[in-house]
Protein backbone atom coordinates (compact mmCIF):
# COMPACT_ATOMS: atom_id res chain seq x y z
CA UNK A 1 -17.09 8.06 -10.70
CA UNK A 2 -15.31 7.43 -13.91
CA UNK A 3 -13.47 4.63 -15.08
CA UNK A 4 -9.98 4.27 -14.18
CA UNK A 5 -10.73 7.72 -11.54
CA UNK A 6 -7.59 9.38 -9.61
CA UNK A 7 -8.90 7.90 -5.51
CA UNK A 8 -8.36 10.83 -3.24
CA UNK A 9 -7.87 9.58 0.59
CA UNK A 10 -11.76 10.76 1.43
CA UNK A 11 -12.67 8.28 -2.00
CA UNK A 12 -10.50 5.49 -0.94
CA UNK A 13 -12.06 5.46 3.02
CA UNK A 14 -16.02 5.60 1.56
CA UNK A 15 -14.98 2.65 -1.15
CA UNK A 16 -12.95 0.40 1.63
CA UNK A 17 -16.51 1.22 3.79
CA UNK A 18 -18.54 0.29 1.22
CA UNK A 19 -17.26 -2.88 0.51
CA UNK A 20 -17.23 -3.52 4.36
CA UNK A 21 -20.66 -2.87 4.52
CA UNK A 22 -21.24 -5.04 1.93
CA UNK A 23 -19.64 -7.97 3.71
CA UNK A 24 -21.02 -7.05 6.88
CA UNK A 25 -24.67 -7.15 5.93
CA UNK A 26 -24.02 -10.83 5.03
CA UNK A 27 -21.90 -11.97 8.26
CA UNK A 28 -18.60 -12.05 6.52
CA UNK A 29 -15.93 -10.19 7.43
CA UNK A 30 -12.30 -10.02 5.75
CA UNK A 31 -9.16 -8.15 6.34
CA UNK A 32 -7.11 -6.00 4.07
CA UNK A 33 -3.01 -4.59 4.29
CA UNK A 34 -3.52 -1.51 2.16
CA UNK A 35 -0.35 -0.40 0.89
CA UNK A 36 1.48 1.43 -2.02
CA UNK A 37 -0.18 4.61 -3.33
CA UNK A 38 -3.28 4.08 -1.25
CA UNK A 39 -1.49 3.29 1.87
CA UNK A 40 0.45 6.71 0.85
CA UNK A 41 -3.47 8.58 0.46
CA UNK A 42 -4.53 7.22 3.64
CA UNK A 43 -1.36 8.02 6.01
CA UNK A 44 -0.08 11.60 4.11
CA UNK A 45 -3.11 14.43 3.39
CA UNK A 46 -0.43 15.66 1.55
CA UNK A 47 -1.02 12.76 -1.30
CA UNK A 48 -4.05 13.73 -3.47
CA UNK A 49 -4.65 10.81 -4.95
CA UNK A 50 -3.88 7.46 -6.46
CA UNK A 51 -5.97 5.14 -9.17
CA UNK A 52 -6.15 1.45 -7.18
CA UNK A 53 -5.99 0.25 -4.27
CA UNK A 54 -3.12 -2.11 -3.61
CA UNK A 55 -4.03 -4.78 -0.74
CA UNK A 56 -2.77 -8.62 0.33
CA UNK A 57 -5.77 -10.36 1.02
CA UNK A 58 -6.18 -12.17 3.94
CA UNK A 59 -9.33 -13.55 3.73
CA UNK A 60 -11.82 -15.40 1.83
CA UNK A 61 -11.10 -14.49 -1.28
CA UNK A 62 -15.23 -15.15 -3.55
CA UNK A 63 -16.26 -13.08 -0.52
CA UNK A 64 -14.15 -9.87 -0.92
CA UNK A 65 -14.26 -10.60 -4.87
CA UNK A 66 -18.00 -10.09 -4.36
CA UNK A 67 -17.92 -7.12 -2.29
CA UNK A 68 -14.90 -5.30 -4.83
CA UNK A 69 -17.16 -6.06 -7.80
CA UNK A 70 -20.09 -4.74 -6.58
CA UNK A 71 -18.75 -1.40 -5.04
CA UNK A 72 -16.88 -1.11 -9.13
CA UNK A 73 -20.48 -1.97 -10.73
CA UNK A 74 -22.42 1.00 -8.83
CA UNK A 75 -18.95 3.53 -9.33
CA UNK A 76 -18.36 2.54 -12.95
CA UNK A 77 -14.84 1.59 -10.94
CA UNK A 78 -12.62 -0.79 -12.78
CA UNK A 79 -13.08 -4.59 -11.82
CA UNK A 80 -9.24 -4.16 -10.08
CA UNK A 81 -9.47 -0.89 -8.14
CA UNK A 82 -8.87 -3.48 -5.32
CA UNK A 83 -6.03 -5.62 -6.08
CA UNK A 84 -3.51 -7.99 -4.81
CA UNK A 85 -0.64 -7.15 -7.13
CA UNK A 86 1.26 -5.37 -4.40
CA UNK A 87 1.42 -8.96 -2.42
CA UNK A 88 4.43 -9.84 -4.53
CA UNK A 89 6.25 -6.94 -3.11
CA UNK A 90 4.71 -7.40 0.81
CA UNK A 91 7.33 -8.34 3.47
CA UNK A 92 6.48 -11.76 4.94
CA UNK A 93 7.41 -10.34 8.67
CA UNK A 94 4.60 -8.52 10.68
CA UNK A 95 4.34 -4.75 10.55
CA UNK A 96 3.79 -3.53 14.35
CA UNK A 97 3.55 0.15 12.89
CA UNK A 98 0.40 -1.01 10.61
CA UNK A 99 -2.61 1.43 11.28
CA UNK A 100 -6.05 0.11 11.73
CA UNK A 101 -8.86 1.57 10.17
CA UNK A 102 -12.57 0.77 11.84
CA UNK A 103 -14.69 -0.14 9.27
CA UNK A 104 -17.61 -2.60 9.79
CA UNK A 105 -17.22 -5.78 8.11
CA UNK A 106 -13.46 -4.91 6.89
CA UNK A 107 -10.42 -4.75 8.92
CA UNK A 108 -8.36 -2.39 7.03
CA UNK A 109 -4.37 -2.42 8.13
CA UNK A 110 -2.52 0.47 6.29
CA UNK A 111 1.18 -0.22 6.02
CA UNK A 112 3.34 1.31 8.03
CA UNK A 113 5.76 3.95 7.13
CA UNK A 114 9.16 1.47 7.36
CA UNK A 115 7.54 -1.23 5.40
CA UNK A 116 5.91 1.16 2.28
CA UNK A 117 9.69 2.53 2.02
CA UNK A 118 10.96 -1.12 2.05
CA UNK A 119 8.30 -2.13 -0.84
CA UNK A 120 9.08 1.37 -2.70
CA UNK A 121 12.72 0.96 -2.27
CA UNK A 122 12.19 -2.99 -4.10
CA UNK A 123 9.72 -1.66 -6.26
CA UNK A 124 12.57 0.67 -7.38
CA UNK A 125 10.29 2.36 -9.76
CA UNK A 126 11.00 6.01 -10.98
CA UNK A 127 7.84 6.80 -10.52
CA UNK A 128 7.44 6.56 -6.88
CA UNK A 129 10.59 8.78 -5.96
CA UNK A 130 8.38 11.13 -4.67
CA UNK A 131 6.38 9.16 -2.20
CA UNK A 132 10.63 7.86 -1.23
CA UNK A 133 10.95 11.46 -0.59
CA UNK A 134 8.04 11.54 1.64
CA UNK A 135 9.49 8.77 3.24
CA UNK A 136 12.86 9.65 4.08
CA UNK A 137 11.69 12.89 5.37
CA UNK A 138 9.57 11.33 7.41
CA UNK A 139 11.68 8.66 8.94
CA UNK A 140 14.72 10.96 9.68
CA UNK A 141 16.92 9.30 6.23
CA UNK A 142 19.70 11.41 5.26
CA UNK A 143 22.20 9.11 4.17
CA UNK A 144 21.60 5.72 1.70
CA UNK A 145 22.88 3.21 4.09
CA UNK A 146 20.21 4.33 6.36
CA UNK A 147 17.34 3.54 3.36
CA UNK A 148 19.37 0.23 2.79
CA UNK A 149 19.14 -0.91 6.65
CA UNK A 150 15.55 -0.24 7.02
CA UNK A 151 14.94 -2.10 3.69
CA UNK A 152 17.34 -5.40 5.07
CA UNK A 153 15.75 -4.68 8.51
CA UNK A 154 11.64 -4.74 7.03
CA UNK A 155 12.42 -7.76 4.64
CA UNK A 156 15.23 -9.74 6.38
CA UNK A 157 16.53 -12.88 4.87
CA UNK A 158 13.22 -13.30 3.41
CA UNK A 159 12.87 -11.16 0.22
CA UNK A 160 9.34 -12.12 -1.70
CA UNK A 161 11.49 -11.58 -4.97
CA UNK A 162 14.90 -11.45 -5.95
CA UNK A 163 16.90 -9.61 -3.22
CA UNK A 164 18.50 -6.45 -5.21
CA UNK A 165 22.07 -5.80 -5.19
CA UNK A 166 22.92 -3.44 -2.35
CA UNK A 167 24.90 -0.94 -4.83
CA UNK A 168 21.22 -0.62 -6.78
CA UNK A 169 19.55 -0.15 -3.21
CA UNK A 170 22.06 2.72 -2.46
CA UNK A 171 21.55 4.26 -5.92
CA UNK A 172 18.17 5.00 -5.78
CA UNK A 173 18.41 6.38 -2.57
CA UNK A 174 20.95 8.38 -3.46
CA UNK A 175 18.55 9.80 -6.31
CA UNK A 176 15.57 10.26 -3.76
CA UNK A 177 18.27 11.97 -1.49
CA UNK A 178 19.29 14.32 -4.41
CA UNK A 179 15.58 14.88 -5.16
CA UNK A 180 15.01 16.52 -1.76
């Protein structure tokens, strides 16, 4: 692979293997909530690709910092193809929608579809209108309100940042409404 490669969903389950195996051939094991563009990859064929992984680790940490490294030093990856920026963004309440992948050595949860609109919708990037789309389709939205209460619903009281206004909530569904 090439640095900084585009992870189609086929590249993302071998990698997320590969660092399981790692782990498991030295009796650790850690688990992963894959979510963002990856968790997009993995759920939607649809998605081609995405270039990192976004995860919350909840594990040892040196343990799945070996395993990531080593799967980026034999795939000229870069170091952070597995990352934990998206944890700033995670809902602290428990996703019962979250598939499980099987992968030896790695428990792999892939966020459900409610909680990556609820991240996307904080996020409130332009760039990931199209994965909103997805989303809305998806989950039956066709007004804002309804984007808005599945947002309040996934985070409750307990935003991991700043709660947005609700008038900036409703806007950018609006646009991803429009954009259907």
């Amino acid at each position: 692979m090439t640095p900084d490669p585009a992870l189609t969903r086929d590249d993302i389950h071998r990698l997320l293997t590969e660092v399981g195996a790692y782990l498991h051939v030295r009796g650790w094991t850690a688990t992963v909530y894959v979510a963002g563009g990856a968790a997009m990859s993995l759920l939607f064929d649809g998605r081609t690709s995405t270039r990192d992984i976004d995860a919350v680790f909840r594990s040892d940490r040196g343990q799945l910092d070996a395993a990531v490294r080593d799967v980026a030093t034999r795939h000229g990856l870069p170091i952070d193809w597995l990352n934990d920026r998206v944890a700033r963004l995670t809902p602290t309440t428990a996703d019962p929608g979250a598939t499980e992948l099987v992968v030896p050595g790695l428990r792999v949860l892939v966020s459900s579809e409610r909680h990556l609109l609820a991240m996307k919708m904080l996020a409130g990037r332009e760039r990931d209108v199209p994965d909103l789309a997805l989303l809305f389709e998806r989950l039956g939205i066709t007004t804002p309100a309804h984007a808005v209460a599945i947002t309040e619903e996934v985070f409750g009281d307990t935003y991991p940042v700043d709660r947005p206004p609700v008038e900036y909530l409703e806007a950018l569904a609006a646009d991803v409404l429009d954009a259907l």
